[in-house]
C-alpha atoms as a PDB file:
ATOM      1  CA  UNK A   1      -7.435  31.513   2.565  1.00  0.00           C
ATOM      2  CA  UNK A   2      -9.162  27.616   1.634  1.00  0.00           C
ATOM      3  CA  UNK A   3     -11.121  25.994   3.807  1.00  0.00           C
ATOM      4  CA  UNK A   4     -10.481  22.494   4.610  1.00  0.00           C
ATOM      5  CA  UNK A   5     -13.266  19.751   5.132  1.00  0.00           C
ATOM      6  CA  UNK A   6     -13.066  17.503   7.888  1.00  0.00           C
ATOM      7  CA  UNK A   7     -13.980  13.767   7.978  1.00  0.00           C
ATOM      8  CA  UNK A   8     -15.391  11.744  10.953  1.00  0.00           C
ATOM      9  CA  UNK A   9     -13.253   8.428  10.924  1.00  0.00           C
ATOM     10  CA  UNK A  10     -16.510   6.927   9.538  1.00  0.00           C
ATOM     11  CA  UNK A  11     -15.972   8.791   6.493  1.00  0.00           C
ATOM     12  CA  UNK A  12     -12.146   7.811   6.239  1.00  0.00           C
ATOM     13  CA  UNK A  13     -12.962   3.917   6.626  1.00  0.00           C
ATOM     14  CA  UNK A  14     -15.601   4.614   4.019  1.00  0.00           C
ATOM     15  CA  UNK A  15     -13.257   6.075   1.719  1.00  0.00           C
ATOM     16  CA  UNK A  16     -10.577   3.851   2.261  1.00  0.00           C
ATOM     17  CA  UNK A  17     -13.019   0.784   1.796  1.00  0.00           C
ATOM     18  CA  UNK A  18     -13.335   2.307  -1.371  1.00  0.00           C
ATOM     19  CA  UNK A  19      -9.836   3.168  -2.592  1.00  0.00           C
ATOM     20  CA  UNK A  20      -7.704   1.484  -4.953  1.00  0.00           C
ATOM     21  CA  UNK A  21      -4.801   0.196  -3.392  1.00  0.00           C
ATOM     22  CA  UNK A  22      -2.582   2.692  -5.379  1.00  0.00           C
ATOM     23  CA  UNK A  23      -3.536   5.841  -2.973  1.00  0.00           C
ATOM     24  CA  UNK A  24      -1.897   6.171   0.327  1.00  0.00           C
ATOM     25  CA  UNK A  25      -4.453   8.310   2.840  1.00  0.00           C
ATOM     26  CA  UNK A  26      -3.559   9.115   6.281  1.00  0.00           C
ATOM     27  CA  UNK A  27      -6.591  10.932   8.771  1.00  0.00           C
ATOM     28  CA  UNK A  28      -4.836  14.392  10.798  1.00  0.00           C
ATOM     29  CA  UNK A  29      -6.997  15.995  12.925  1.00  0.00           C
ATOM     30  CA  UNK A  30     -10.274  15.462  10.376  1.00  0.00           C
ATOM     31  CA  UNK A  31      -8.099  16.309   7.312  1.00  0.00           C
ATOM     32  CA  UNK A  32      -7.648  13.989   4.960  1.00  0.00           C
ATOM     33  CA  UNK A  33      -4.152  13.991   3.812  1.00  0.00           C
ATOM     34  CA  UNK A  34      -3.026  11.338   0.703  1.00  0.00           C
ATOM     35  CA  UNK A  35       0.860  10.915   0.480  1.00  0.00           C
ATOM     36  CA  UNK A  36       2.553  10.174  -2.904  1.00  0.00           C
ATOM     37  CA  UNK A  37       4.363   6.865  -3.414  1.00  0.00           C
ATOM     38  CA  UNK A  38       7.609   7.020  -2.682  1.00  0.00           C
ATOM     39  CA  UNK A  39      10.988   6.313  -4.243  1.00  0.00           C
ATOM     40  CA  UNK A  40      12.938   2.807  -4.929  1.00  0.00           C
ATOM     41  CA  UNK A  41      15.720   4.402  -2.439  1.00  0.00           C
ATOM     42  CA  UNK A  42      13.421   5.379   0.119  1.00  0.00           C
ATOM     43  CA  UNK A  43      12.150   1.978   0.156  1.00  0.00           C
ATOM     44  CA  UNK A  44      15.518   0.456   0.114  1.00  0.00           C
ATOM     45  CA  UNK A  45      16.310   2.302   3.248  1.00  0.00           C
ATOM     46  CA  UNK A  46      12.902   1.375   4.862  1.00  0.00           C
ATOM     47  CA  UNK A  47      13.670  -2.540   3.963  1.00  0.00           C
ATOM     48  CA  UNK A  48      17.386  -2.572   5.186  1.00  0.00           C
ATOM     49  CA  UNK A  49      15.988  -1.431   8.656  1.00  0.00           C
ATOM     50  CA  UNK A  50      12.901  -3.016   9.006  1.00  0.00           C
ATOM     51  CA  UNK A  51      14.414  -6.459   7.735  1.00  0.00           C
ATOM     52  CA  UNK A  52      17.339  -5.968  10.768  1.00  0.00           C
ATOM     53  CA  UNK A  53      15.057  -4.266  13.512  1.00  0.00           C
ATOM     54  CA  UNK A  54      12.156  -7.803  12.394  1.00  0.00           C
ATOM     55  CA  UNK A  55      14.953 -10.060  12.664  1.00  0.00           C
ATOM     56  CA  UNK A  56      16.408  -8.867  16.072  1.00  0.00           C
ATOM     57  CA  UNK A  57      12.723  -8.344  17.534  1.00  0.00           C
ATOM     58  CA  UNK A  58      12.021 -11.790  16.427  1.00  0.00           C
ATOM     59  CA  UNK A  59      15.256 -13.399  17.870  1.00  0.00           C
ATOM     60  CA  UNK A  60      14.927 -12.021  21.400  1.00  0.00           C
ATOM     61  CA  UNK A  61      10.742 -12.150  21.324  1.00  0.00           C
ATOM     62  CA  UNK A  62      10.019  -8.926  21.826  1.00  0.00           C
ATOM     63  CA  UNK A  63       6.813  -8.236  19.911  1.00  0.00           C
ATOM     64  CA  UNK A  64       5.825  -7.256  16.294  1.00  0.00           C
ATOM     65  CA  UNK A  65       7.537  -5.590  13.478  1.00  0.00           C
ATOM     66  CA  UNK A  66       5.166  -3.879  10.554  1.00  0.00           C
ATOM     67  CA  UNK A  67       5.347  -1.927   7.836  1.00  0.00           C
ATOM     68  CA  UNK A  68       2.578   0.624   6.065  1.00  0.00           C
ATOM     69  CA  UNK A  69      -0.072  -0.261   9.013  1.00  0.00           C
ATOM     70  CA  UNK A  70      -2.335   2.569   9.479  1.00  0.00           C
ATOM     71  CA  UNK A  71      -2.779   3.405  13.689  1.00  0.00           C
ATOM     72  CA  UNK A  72      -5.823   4.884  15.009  1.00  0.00           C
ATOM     73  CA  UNK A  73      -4.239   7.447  17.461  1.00  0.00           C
ATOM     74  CA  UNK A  74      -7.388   9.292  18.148  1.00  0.00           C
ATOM     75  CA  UNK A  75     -10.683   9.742  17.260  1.00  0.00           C
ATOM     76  CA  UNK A  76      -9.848  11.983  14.228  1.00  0.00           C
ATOM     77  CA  UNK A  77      -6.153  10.778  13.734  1.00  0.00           C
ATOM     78  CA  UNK A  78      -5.034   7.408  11.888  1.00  0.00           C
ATOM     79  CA  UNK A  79      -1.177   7.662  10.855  1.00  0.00           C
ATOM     80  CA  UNK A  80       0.422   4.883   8.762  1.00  0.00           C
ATOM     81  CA  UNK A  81       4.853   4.929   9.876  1.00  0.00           C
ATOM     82  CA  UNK A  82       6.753   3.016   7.416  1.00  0.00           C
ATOM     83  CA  UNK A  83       7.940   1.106  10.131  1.00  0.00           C
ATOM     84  CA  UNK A  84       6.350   0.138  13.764  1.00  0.00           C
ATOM     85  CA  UNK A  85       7.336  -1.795  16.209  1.00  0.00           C
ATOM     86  CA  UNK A  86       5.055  -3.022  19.360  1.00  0.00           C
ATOM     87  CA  UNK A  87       6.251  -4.449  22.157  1.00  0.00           C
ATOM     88  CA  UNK A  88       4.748  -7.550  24.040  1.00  0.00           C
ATOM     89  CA  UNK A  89       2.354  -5.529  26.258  1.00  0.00           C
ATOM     90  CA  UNK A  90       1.052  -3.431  23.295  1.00  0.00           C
ATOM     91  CA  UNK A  91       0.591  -6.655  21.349  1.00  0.00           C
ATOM     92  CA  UNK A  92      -1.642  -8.013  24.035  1.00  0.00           C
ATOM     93  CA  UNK A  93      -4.372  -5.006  23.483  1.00  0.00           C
ATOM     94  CA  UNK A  94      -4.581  -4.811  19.969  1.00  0.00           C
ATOM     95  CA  UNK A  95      -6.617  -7.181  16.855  1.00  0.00           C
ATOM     96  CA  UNK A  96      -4.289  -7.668  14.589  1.00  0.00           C
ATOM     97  CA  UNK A  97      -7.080  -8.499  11.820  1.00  0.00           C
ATOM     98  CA  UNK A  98      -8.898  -5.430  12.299  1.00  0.00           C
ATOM     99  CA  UNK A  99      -8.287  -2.080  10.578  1.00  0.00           C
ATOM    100  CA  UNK A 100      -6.913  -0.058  11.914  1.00  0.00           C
ATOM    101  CA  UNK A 101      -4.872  -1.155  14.396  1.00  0.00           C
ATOM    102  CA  UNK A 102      -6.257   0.818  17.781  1.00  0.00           C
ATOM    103  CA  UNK A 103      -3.847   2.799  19.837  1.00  0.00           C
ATOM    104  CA  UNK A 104      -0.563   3.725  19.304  1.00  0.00           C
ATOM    105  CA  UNK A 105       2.860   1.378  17.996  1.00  0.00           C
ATOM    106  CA  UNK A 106       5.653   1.853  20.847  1.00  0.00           C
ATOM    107  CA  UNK A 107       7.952   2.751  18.202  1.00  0.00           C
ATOM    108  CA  UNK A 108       6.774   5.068  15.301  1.00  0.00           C
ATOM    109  CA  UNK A 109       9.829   5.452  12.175  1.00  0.00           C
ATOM    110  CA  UNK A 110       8.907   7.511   9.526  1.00  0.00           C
ATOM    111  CA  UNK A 111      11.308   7.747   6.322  1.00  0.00           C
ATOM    112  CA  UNK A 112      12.055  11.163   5.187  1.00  0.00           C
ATOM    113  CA  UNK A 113      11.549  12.361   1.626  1.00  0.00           C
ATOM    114  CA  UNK A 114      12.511  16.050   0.470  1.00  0.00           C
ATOM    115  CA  UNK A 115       8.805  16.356  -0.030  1.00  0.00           C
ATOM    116  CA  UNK A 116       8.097  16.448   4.102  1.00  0.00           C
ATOM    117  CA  UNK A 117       7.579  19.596   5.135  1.00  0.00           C
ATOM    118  CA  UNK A 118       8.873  20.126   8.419  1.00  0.00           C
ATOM    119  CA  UNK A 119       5.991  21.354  10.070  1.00  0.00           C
ATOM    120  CA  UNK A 120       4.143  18.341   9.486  1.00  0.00           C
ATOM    121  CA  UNK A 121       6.646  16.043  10.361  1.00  0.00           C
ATOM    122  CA  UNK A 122       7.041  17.955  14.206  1.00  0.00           C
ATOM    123  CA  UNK A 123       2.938  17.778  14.067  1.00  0.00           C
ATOM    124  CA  UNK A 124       3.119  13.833  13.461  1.00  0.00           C
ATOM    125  CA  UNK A 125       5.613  13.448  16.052  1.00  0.00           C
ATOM    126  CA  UNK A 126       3.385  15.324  18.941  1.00  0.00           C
ATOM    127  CA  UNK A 127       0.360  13.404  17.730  1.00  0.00           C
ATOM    128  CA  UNK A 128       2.555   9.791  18.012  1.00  0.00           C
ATOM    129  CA  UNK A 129       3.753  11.076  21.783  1.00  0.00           C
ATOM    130  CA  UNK A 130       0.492  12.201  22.758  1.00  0.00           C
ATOM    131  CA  UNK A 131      -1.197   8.784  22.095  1.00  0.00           C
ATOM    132  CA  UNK A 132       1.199   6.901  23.822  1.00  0.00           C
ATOM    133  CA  UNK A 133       4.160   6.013  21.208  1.00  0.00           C
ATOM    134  CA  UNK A 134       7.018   5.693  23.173  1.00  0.00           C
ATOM    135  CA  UNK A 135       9.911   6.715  20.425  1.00  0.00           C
ATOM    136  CA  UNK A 136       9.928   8.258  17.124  1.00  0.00           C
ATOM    137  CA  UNK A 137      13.091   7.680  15.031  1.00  0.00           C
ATOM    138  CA  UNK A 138      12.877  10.092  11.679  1.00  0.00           C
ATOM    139  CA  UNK A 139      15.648   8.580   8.940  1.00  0.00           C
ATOM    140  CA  UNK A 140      16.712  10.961   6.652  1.00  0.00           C
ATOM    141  CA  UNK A 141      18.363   9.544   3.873  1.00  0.00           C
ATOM    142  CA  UNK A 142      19.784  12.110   1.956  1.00  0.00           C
ATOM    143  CA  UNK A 143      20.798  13.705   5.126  1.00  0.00           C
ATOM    144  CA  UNK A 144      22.580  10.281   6.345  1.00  0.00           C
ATOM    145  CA  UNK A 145      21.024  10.940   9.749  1.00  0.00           C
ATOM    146  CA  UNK A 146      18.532   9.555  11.887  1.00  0.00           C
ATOM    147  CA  UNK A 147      16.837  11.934  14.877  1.00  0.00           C
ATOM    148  CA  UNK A 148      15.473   9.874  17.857  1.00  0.00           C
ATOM    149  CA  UNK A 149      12.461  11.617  19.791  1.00  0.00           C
ATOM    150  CA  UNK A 150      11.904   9.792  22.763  1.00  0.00           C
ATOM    151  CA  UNK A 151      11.475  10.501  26.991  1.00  0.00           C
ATOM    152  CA  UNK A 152      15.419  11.651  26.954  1.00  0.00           C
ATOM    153  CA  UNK A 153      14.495  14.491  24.283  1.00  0.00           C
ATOM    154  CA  UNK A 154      15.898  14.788  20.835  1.00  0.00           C
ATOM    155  CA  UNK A 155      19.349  13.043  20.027  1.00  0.00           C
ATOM    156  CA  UNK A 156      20.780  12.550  16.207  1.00  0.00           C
ATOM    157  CA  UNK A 157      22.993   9.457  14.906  1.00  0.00           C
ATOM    158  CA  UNK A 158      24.921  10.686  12.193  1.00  0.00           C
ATOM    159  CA  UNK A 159      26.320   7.705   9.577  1.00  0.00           C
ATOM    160  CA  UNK A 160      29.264   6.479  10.297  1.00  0.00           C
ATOM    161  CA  UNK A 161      27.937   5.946  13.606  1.00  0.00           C
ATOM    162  CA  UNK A 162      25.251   3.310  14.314  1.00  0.00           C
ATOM    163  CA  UNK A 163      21.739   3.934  15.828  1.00  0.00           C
ATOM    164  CA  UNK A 164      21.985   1.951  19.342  1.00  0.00           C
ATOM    165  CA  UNK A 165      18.595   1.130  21.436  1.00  0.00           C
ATOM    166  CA  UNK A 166      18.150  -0.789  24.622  1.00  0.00           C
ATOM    167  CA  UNK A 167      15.272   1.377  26.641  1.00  0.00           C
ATOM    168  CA  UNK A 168      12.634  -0.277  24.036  1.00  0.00           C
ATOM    169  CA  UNK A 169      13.612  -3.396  23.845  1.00  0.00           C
ATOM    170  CA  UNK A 170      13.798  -4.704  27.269  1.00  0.00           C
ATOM    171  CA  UNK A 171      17.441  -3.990  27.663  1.00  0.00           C
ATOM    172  CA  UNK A 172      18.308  -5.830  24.872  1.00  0.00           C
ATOM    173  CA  UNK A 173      20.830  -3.951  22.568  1.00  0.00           C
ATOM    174  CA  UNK A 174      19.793  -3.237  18.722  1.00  0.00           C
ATOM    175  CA  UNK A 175      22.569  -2.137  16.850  1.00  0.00           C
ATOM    176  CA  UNK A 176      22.389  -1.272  12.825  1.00  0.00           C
ATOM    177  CA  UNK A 177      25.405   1.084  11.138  1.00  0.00           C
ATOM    178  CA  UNK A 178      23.921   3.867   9.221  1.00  0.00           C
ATOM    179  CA  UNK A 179      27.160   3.293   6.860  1.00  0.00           C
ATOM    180  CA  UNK A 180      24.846  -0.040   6.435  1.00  0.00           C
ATOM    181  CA  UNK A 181      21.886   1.319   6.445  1.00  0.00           C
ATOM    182  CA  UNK A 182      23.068   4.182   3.799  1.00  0.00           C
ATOM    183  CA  UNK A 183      24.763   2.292   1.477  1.00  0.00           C
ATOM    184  CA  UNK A 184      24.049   2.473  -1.999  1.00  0.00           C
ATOM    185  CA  UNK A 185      25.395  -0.167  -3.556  1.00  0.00           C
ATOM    186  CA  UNK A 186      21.989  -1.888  -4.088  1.00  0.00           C
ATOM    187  CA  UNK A 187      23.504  -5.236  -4.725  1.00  0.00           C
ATOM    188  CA  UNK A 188      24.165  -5.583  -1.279  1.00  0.00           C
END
């Protein structure tokens, strides 16, 4: 069996300070984890929802979109979701010109490649709810699902249905078809 060296987050800044911009590292638990780049589809699918979810948190002014942000959720734990969203309240505690952001996004979406293993991907979710993240919403492209983890449990959206949200966003409704979000005709 390998051991595995842990890092102090002072370690992780250092490296990252020194990183070209073409590795992706993420901090769990100490363990230094670097994720490959991922595919033109996967990013399609992260643009098409993070272009509607920016553009409906933007029209009712209900906080901040980002994408690839790294989050400091504990002392030894900075995770980077392809998508987060923070609400007002969460905006209010956080420097948004300081690396990493501190504390947790109130929604966490992470993009699923055939690549996650599924261990890892329950691991990040309990890390995301234990600092505070409010919902995690896994897409899974290939699957043409998306799995919401919030207070209510686990539900799935399965295309042709469409992902519907109101508990996050102030009880205002965000709507997006997964026959939309799926679609691959790229022209679109």
């Amino acid at each position: 069996m390998g051991t595995t060296t842990k890092l102090s987050f002072e370690d992780f800044q250092k490296l990252q300070e020194n990183a070209d911009n073409t590795v992706r590292y993420e901090l769990d638990e100490g363990e230094l984890l670097t994720t490959p780049s991922p595919t033109a589809w996967h990013n399609v699918v992260r643009y098409r929802l993070r272009r509607t979810l920016t553009d409906f948190v933007q029209a009712n002014s209900l906080g901040l979109v980002l994408d690839e942000t790294d989050f400091r959720l504990d002392s030894l734990t900075v995770r980077k979701p392809d998508i987060a969203y923070l609400n007002k309240q969460r905006m209010s505690s956080i420097d948004v010109h300081r690396w990493p952001v501190a504390g947790a996004p109130s929604l966490a979406i992470e993009v699923i490649s055939p690549s996650n293993l599924t261990q890892d991907t329950i691991k990040k979710i309990h890390q995301y709810k234990a600092s505070g993240t409010e919902a995690v919403w896994l897409i899974y492209p290939d699957l043409r699902l998306i799995q919401i983890h919030d207070s209510d449990g686990l539900r799935e959206v399965v295309e042709p249905q469409s992902i519907e949200e109101h508990q996050l966003f102030a009880g205002s409704r965000f709507a997006m078809s997964l026959a939309v979000l799926f679609d691959e005709n790229l022209e679109r």
